[in-house]
N, C-alpha and C. Protein backbone atom coordinates (compact mmCIF):
# COMPACT_ATOMS: atom_id res chain seq x y z
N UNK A 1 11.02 -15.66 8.82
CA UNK A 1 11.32 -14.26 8.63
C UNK A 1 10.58 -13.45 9.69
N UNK A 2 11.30 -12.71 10.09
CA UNK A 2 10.88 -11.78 11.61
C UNK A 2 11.04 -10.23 11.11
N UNK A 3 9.88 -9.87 10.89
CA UNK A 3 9.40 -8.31 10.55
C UNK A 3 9.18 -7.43 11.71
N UNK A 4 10.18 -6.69 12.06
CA UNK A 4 9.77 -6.19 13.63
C UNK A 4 10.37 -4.24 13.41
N UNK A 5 9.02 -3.63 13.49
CA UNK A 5 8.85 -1.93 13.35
C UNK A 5 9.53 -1.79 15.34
N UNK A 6 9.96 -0.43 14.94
CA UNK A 6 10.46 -0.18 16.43
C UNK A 6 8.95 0.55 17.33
N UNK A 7 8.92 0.95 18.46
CA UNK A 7 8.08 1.09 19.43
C UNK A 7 7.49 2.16 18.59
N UNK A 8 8.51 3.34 18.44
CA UNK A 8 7.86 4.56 18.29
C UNK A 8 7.37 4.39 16.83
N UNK A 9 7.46 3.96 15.99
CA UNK A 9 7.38 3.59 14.25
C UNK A 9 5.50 2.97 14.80
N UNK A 10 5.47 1.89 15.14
CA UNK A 10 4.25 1.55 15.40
C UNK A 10 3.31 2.41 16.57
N UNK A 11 3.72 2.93 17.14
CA UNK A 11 3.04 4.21 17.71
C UNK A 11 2.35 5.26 16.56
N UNK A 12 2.99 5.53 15.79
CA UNK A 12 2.69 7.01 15.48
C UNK A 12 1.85 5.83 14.13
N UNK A 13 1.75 4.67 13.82
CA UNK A 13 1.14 4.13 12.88
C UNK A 13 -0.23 3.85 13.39
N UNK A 14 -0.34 3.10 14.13
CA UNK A 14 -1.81 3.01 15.20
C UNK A 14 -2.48 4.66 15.38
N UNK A 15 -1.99 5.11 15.65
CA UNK A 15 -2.17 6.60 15.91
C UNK A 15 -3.10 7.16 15.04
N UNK A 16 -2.30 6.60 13.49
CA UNK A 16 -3.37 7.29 12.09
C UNK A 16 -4.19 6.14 11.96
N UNK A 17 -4.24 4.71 12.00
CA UNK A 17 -4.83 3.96 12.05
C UNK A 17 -6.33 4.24 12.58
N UNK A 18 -6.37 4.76 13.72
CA UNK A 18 -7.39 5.04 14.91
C UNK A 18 -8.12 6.05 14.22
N UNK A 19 -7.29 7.04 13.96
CA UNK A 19 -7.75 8.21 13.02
C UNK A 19 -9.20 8.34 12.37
N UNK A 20 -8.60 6.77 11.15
CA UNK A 20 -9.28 6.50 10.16
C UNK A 20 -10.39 5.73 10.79
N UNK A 21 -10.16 4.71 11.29
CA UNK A 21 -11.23 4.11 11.63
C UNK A 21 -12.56 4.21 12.38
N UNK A 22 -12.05 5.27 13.68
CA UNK A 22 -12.74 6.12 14.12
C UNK A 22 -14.23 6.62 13.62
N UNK A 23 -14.20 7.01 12.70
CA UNK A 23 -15.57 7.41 12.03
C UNK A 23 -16.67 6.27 11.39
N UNK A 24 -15.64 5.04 11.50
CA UNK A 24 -16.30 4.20 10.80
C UNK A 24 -17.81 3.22 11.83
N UNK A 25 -17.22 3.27 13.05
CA UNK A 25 -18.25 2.67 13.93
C UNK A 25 -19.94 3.23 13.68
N UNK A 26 -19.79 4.34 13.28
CA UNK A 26 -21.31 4.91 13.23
C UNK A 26 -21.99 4.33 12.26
N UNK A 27 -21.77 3.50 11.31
CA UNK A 27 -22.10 2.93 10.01
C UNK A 27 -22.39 1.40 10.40
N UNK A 28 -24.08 1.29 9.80
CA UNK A 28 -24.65 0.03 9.90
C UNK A 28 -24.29 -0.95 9.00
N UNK A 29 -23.79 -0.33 8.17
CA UNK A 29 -22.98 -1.77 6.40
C UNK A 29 -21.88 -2.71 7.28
N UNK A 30 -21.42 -3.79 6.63
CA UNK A 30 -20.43 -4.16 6.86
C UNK A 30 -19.22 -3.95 6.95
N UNK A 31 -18.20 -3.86 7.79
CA UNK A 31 -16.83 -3.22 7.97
C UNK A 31 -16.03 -3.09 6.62
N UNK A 32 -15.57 -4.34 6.42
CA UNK A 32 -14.86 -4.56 5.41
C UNK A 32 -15.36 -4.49 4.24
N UNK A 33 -15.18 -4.08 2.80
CA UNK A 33 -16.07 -4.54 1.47
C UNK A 33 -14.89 -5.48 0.20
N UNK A 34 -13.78 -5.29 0.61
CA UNK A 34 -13.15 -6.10 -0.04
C UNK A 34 -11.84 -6.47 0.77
N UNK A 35 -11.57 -7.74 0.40
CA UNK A 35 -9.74 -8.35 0.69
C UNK A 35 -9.41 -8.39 -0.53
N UNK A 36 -8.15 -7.97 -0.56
CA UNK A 36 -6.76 -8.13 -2.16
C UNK A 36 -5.56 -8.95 -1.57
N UNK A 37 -5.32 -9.82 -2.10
CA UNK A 37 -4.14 -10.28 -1.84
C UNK A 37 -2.91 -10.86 -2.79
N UNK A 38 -1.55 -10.35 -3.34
CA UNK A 38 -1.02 -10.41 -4.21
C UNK A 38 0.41 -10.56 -4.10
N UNK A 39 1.28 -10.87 -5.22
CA UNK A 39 2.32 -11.21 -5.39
C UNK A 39 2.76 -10.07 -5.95
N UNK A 40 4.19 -8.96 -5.27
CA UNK A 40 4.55 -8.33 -5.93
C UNK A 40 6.12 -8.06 -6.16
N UNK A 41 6.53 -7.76 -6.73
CA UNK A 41 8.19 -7.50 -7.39
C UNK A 41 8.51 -6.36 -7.22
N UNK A 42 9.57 -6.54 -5.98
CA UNK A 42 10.22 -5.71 -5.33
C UNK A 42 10.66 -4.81 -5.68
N UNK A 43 10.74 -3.97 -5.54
CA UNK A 43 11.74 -2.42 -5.87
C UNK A 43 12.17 -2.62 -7.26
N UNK A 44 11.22 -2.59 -7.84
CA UNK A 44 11.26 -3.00 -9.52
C UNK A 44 11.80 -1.58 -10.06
N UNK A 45 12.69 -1.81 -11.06
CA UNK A 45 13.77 -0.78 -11.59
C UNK A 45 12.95 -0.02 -13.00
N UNK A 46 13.31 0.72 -13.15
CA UNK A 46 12.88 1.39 -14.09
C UNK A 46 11.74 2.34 -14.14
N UNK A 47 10.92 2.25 -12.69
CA UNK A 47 10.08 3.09 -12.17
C UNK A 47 10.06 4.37 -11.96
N UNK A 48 8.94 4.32 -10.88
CA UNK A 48 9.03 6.26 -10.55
C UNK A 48 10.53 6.17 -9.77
N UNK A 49 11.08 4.96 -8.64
CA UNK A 49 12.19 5.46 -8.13
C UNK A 49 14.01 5.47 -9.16
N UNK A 50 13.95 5.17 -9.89
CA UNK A 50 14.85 4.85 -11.06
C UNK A 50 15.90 3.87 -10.56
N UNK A 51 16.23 3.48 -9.53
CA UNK A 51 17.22 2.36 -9.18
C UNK A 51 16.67 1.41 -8.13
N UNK A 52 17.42 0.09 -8.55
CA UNK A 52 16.79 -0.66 -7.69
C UNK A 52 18.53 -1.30 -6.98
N UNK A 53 18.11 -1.58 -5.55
CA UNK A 53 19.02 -2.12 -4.74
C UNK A 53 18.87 -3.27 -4.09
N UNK A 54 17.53 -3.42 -3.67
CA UNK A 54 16.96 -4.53 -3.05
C UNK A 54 16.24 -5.51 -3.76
N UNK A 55 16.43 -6.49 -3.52
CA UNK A 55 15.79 -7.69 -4.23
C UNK A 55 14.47 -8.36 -3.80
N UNK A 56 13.96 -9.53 -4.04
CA UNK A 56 12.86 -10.51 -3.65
C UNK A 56 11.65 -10.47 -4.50
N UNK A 57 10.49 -11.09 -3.89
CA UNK A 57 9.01 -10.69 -3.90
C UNK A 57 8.25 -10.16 -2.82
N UNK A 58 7.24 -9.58 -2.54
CA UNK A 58 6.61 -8.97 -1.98
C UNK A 58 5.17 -9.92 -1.46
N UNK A 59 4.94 -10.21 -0.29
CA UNK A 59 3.54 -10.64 -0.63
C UNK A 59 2.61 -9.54 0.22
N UNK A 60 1.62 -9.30 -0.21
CA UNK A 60 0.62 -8.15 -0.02
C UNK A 60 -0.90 -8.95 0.59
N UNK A 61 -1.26 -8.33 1.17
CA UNK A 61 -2.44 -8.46 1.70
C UNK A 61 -3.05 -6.68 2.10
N UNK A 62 -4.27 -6.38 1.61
CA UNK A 62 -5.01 -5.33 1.74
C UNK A 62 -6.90 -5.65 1.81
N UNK A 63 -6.97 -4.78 2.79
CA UNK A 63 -8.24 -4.49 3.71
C UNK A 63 -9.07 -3.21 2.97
N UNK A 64 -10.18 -3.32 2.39
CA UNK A 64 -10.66 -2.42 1.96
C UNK A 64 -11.97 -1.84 2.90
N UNK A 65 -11.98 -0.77 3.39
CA UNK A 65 -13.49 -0.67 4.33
C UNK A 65 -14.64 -0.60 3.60
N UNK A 66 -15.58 -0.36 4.11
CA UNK A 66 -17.12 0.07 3.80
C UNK A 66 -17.62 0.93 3.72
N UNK A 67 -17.19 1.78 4.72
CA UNK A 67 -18.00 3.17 4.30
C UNK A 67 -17.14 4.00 3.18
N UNK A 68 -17.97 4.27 2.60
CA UNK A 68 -17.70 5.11 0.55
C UNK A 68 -18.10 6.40 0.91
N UNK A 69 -17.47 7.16 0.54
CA UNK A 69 -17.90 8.49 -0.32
C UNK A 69 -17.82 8.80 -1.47
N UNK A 70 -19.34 9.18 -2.61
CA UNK A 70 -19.12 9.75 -3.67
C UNK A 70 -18.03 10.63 -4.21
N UNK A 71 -17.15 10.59 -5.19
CA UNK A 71 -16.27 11.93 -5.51
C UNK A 71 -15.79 11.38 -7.19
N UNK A 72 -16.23 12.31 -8.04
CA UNK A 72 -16.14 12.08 -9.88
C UNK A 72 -16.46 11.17 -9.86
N UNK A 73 -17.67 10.24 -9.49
CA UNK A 73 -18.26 9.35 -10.46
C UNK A 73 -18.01 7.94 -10.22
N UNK A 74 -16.62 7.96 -8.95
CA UNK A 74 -16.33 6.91 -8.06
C UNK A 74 -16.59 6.71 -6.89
N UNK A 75 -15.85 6.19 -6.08
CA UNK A 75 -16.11 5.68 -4.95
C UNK A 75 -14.70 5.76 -3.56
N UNK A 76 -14.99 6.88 -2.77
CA UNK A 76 -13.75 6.48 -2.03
C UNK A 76 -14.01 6.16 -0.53
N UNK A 77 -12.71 5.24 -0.48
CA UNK A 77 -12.88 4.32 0.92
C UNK A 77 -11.37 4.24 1.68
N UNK A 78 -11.69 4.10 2.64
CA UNK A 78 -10.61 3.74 3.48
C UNK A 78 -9.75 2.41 3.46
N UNK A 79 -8.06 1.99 3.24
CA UNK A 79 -7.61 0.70 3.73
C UNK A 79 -6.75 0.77 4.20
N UNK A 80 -6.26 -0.47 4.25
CA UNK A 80 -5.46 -0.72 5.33
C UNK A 80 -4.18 -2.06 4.88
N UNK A 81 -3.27 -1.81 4.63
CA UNK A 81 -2.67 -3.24 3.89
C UNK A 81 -1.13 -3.75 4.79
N UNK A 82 -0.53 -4.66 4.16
CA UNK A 82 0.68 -5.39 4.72
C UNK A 82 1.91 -5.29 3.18
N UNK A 83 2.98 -5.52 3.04
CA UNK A 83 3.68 -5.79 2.36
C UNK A 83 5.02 -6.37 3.21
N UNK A 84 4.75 -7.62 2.71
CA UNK A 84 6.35 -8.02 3.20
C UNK A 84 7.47 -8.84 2.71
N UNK A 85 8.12 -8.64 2.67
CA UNK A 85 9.21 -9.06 1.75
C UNK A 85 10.14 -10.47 1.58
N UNK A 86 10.29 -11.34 0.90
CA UNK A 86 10.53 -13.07 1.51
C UNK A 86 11.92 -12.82 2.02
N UNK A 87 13.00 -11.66 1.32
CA UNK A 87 14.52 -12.13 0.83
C UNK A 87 15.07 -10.80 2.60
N UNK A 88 14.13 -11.00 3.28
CA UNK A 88 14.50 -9.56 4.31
C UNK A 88 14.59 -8.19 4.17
N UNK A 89 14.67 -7.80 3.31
CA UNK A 89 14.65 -6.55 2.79
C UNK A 89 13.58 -5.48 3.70
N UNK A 90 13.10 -4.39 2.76
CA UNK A 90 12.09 -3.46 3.23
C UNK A 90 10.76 -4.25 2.87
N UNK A 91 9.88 -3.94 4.29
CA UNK A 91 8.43 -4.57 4.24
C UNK A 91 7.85 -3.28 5.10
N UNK A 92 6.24 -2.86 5.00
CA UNK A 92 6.03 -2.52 5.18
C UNK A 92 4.23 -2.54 5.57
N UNK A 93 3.76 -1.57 6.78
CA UNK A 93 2.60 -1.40 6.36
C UNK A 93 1.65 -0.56 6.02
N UNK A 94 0.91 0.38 5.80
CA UNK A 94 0.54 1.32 5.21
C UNK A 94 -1.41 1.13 5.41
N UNK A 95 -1.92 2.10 5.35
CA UNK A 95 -3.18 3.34 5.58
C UNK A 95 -3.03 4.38 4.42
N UNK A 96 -4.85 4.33 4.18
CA UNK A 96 -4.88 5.52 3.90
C UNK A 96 -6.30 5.40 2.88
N UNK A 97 -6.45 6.28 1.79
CA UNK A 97 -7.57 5.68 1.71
C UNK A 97 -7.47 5.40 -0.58
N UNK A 98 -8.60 5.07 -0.90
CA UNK A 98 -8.62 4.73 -2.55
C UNK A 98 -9.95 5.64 -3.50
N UNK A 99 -9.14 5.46 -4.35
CA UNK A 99 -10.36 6.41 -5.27
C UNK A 99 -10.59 5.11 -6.22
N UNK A 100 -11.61 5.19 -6.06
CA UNK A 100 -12.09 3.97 -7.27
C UNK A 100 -13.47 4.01 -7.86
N UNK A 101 -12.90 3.74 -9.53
CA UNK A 101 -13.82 4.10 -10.58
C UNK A 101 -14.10 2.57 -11.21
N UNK A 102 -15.22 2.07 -11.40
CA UNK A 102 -15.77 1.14 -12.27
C UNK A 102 -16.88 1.39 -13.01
N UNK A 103 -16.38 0.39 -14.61
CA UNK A 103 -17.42 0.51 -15.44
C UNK A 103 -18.43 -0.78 -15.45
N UNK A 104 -19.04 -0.63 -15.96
CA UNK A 104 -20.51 -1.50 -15.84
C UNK A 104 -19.61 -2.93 -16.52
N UNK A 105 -19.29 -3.09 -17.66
CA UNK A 105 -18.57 -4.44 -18.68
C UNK A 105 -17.06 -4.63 -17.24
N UNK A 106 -17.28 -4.58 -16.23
CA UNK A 106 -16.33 -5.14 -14.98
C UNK A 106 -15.20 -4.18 -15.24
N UNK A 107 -14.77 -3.49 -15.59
CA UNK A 107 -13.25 -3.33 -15.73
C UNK A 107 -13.29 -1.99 -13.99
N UNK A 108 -12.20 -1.75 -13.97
CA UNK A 108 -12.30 -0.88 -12.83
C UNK A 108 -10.57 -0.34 -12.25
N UNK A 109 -10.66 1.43 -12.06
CA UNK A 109 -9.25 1.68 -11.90
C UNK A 109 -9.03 1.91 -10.42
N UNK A 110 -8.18 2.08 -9.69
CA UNK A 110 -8.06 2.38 -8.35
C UNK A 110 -6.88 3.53 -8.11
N UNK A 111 -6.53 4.40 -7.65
CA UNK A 111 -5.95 5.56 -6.83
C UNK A 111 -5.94 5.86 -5.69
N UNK A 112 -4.73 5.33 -4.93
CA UNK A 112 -4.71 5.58 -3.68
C UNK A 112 -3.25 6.75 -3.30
N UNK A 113 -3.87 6.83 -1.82
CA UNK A 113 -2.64 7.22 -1.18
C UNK A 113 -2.82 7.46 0.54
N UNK A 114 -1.65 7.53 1.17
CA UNK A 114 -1.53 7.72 2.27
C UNK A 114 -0.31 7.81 2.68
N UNK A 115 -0.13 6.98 4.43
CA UNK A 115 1.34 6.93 4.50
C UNK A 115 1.42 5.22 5.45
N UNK A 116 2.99 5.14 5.21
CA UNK A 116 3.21 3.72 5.33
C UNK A 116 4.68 3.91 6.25
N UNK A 117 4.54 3.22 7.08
CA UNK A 117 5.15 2.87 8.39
C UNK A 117 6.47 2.10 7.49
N UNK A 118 7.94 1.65 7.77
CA UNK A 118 8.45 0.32 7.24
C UNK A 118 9.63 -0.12 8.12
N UNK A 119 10.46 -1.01 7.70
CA UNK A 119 11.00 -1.35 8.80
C UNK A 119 12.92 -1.60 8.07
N UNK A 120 12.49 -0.66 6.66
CA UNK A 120 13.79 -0.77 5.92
C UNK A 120 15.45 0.29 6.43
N UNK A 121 16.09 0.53 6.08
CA UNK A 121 17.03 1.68 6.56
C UNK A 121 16.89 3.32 5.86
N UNK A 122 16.57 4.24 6.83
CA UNK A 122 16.59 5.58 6.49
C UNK A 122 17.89 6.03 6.11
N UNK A 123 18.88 5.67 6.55
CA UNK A 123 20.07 6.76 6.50
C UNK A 123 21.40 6.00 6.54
N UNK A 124 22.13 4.43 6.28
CA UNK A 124 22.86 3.78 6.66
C UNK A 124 23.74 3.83 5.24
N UNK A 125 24.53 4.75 5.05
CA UNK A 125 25.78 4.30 4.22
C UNK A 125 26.64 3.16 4.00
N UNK A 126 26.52 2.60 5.09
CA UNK A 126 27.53 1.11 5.16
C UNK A 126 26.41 0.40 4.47
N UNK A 127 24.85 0.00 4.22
CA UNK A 127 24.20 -0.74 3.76
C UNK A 127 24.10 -0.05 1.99
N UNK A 128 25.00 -0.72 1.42
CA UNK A 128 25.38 -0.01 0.07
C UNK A 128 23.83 -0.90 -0.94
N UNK A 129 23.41 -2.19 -0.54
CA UNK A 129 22.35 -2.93 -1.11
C UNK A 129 21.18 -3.15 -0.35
N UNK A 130 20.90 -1.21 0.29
CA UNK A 130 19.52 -1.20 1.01
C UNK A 130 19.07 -0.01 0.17
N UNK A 131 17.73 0.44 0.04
CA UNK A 131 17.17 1.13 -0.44
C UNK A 131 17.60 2.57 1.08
N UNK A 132 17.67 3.77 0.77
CA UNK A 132 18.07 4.54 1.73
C UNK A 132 16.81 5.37 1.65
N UNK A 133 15.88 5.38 3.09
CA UNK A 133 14.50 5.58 3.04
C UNK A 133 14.59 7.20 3.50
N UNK A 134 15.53 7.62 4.38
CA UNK A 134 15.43 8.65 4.83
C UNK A 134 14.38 9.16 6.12
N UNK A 135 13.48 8.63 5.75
CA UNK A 135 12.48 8.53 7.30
C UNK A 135 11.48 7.31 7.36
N UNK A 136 11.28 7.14 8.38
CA UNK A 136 10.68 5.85 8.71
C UNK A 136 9.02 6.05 8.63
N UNK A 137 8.48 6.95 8.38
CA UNK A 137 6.88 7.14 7.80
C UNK A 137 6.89 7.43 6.57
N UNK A 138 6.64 7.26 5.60
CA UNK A 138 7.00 7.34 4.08
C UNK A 138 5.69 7.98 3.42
N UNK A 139 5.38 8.67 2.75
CA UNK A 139 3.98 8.70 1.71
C UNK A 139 3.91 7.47 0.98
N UNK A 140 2.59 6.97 0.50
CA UNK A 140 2.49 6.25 -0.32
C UNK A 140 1.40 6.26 -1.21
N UNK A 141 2.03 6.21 -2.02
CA UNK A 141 0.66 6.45 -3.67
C UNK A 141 0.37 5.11 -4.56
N UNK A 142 -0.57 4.94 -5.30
CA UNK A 142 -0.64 3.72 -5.86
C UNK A 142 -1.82 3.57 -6.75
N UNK A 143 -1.93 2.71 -7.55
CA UNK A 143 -2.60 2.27 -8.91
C UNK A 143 -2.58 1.39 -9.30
N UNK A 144 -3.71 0.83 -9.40
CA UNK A 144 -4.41 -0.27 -9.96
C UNK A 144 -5.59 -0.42 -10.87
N UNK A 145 -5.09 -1.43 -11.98
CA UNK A 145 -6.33 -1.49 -12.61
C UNK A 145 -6.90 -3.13 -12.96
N UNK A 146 -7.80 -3.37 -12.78
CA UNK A 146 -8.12 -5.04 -13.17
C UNK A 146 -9.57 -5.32 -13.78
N UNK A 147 -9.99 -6.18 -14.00
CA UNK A 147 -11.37 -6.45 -13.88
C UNK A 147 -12.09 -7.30 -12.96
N UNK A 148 -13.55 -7.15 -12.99
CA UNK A 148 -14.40 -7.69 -12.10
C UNK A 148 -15.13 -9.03 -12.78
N UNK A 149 -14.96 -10.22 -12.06
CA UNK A 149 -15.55 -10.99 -12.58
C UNK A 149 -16.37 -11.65 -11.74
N UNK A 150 -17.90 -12.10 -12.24
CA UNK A 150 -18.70 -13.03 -11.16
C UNK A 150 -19.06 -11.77 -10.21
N UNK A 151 -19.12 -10.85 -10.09
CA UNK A 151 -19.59 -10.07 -9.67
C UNK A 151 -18.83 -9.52 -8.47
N UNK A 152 -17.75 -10.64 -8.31
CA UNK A 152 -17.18 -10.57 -6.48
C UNK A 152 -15.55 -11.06 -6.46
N UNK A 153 -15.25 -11.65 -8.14
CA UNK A 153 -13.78 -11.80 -7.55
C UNK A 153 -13.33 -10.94 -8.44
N UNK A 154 -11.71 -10.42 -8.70
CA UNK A 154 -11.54 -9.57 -9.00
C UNK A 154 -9.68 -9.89 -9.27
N UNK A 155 -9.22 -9.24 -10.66
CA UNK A 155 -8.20 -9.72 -11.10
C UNK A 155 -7.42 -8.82 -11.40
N UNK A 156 -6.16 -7.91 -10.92
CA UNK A 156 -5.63 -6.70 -11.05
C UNK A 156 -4.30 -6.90 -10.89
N UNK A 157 -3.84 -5.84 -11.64
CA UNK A 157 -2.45 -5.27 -11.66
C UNK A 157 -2.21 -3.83 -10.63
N UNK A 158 -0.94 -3.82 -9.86
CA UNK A 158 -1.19 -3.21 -9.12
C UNK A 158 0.48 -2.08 -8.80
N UNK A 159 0.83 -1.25 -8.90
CA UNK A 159 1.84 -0.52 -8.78
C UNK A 159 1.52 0.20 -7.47
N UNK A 160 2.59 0.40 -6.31
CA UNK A 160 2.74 1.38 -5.18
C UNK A 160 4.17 1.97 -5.48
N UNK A 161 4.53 3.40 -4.55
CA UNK A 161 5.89 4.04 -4.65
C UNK A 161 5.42 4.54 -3.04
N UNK A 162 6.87 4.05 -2.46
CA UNK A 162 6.82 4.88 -0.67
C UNK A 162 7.55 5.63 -1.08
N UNK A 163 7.90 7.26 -0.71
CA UNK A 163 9.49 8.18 -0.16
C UNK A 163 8.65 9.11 0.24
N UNK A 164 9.78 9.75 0.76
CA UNK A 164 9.36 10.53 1.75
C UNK A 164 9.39 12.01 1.44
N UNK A 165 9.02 12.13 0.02
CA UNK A 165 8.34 13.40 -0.86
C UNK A 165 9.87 14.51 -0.57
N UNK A 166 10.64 14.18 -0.39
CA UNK A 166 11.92 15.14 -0.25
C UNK A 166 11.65 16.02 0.73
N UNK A 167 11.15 15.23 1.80
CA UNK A 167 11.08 16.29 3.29
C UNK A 167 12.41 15.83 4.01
N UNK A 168 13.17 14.69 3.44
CA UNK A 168 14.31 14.18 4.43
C UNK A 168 14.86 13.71 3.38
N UNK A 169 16.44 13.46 3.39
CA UNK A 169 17.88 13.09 2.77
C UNK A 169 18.15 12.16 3.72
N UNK A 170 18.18 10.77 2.73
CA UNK A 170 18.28 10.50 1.21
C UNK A 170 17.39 9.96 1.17
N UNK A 171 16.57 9.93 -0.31
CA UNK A 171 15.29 9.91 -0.66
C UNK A 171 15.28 8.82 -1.42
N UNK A 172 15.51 7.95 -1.58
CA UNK A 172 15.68 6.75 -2.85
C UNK A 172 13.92 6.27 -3.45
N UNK A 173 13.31 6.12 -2.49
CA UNK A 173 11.91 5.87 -2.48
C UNK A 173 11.99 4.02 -3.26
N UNK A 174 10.87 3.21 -3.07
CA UNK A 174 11.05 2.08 -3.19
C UNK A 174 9.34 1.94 -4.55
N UNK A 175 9.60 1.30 -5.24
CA UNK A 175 8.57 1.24 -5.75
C UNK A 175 8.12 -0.64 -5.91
N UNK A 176 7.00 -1.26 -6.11
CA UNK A 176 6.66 -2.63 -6.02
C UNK A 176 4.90 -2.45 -7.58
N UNK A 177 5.46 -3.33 -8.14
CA UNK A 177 4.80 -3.84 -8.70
C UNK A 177 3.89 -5.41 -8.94
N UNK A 178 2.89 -5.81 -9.08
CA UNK A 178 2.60 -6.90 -9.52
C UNK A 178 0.64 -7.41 -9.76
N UNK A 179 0.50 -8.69 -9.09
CA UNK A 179 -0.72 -9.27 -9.44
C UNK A 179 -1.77 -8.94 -8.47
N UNK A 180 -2.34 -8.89 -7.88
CA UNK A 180 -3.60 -8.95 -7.05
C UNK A 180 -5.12 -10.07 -7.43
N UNK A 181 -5.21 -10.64 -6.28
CA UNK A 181 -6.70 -10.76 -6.82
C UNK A 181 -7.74 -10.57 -5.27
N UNK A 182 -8.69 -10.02 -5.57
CA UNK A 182 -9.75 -9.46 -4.32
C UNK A 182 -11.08 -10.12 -4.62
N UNK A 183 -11.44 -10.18 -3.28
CA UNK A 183 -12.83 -10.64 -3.29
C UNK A 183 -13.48 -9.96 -2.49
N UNK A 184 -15.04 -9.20 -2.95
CA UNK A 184 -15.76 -8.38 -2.73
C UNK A 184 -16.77 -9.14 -2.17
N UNK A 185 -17.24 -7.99 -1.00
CA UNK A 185 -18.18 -8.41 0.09
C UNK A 185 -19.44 -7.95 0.20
């Protein structure tokens, strides 16, 4: 399977990429503080987007950084993840950053958002069994909750939704659900 974003799609993605990371060199901690990597179910129906067109699984891989900022009692950080799809469909990759709250007995919620690059169809009527993205930089929001075990691995459920917040027609937006598990650094 050959996942290939066009020139300008990965331009303007590196672009925010740099953004983020940018600030991070000044910091003596370690880069990274966690990897997630998970199995998720594609454009799962019944969601925030209400129809599903596209099929498969999803496999995910996400980059969590190091440098934190305090905000309510959590913790927020910068990442960076992959989603890609086995059956061809929409895959994508996505930035941005997480709000995350844990309690002491391991359990722990996560809130993210940003925006996500993909490589699915914006606007193609003839593709009647594609999700219709409308623009090729998407918002993306997301939630997770799991627990912490052993201090360092980590076992979660995990929901994302891309669209493109009704700045562009047609808006279908794609939503993915499933498993995660991360290991903390």
């Amino acid at each position: 399977m050959k996942v290939v974003l066009p020139v300008s799609q990965l331009s303007l993605f590196f672009i925010f990429l740099l953004l983020i990371l940018m600030p991070m060199v000044t910091y003596a901690e370690p880069l990274i503080s966690e990897v997630r990597i998970g199995l998720l179910g594609h454009d799962v129906d019944g969601l925030w987007s209400g129809s599903r067109y596209e099929k498969g699984t999803d496999f995910n891989a996400e980059l969590v950084f190091s440098p934190s900022w305090p905000l309510w009692g959590g913790q927020v950080r910068p990442n960076f993840g992959i989603t890609i799809n086995d059956s061809g469909d929409t895959s994508k990759v996505y930035g941005g950053g997480l709000w995350e709250y844990s309690w002491n007995n391991g359990f722990f919620v996560v809130i993210g958002g940003g925006l996500a690059v993909h490589n699915g169809e914006t606007d193609d009527a003839n593709k009647i069994n594609k999700k219709q993205l409308g623009s090729p930089v998407l918002f993306r929001v997301s939630f997770e909750t799991g627990f912490t075990m052993a201090k360092r691995h980590r076992l979660s459920v995990m929901f994302d939704h891309v669209s493109n917040g009704y700045l562009a027609d047609p808006n279908d937006g794609l939503d993915t659900l499933g498993i995660r598990y991360g290991i903390l650094f």
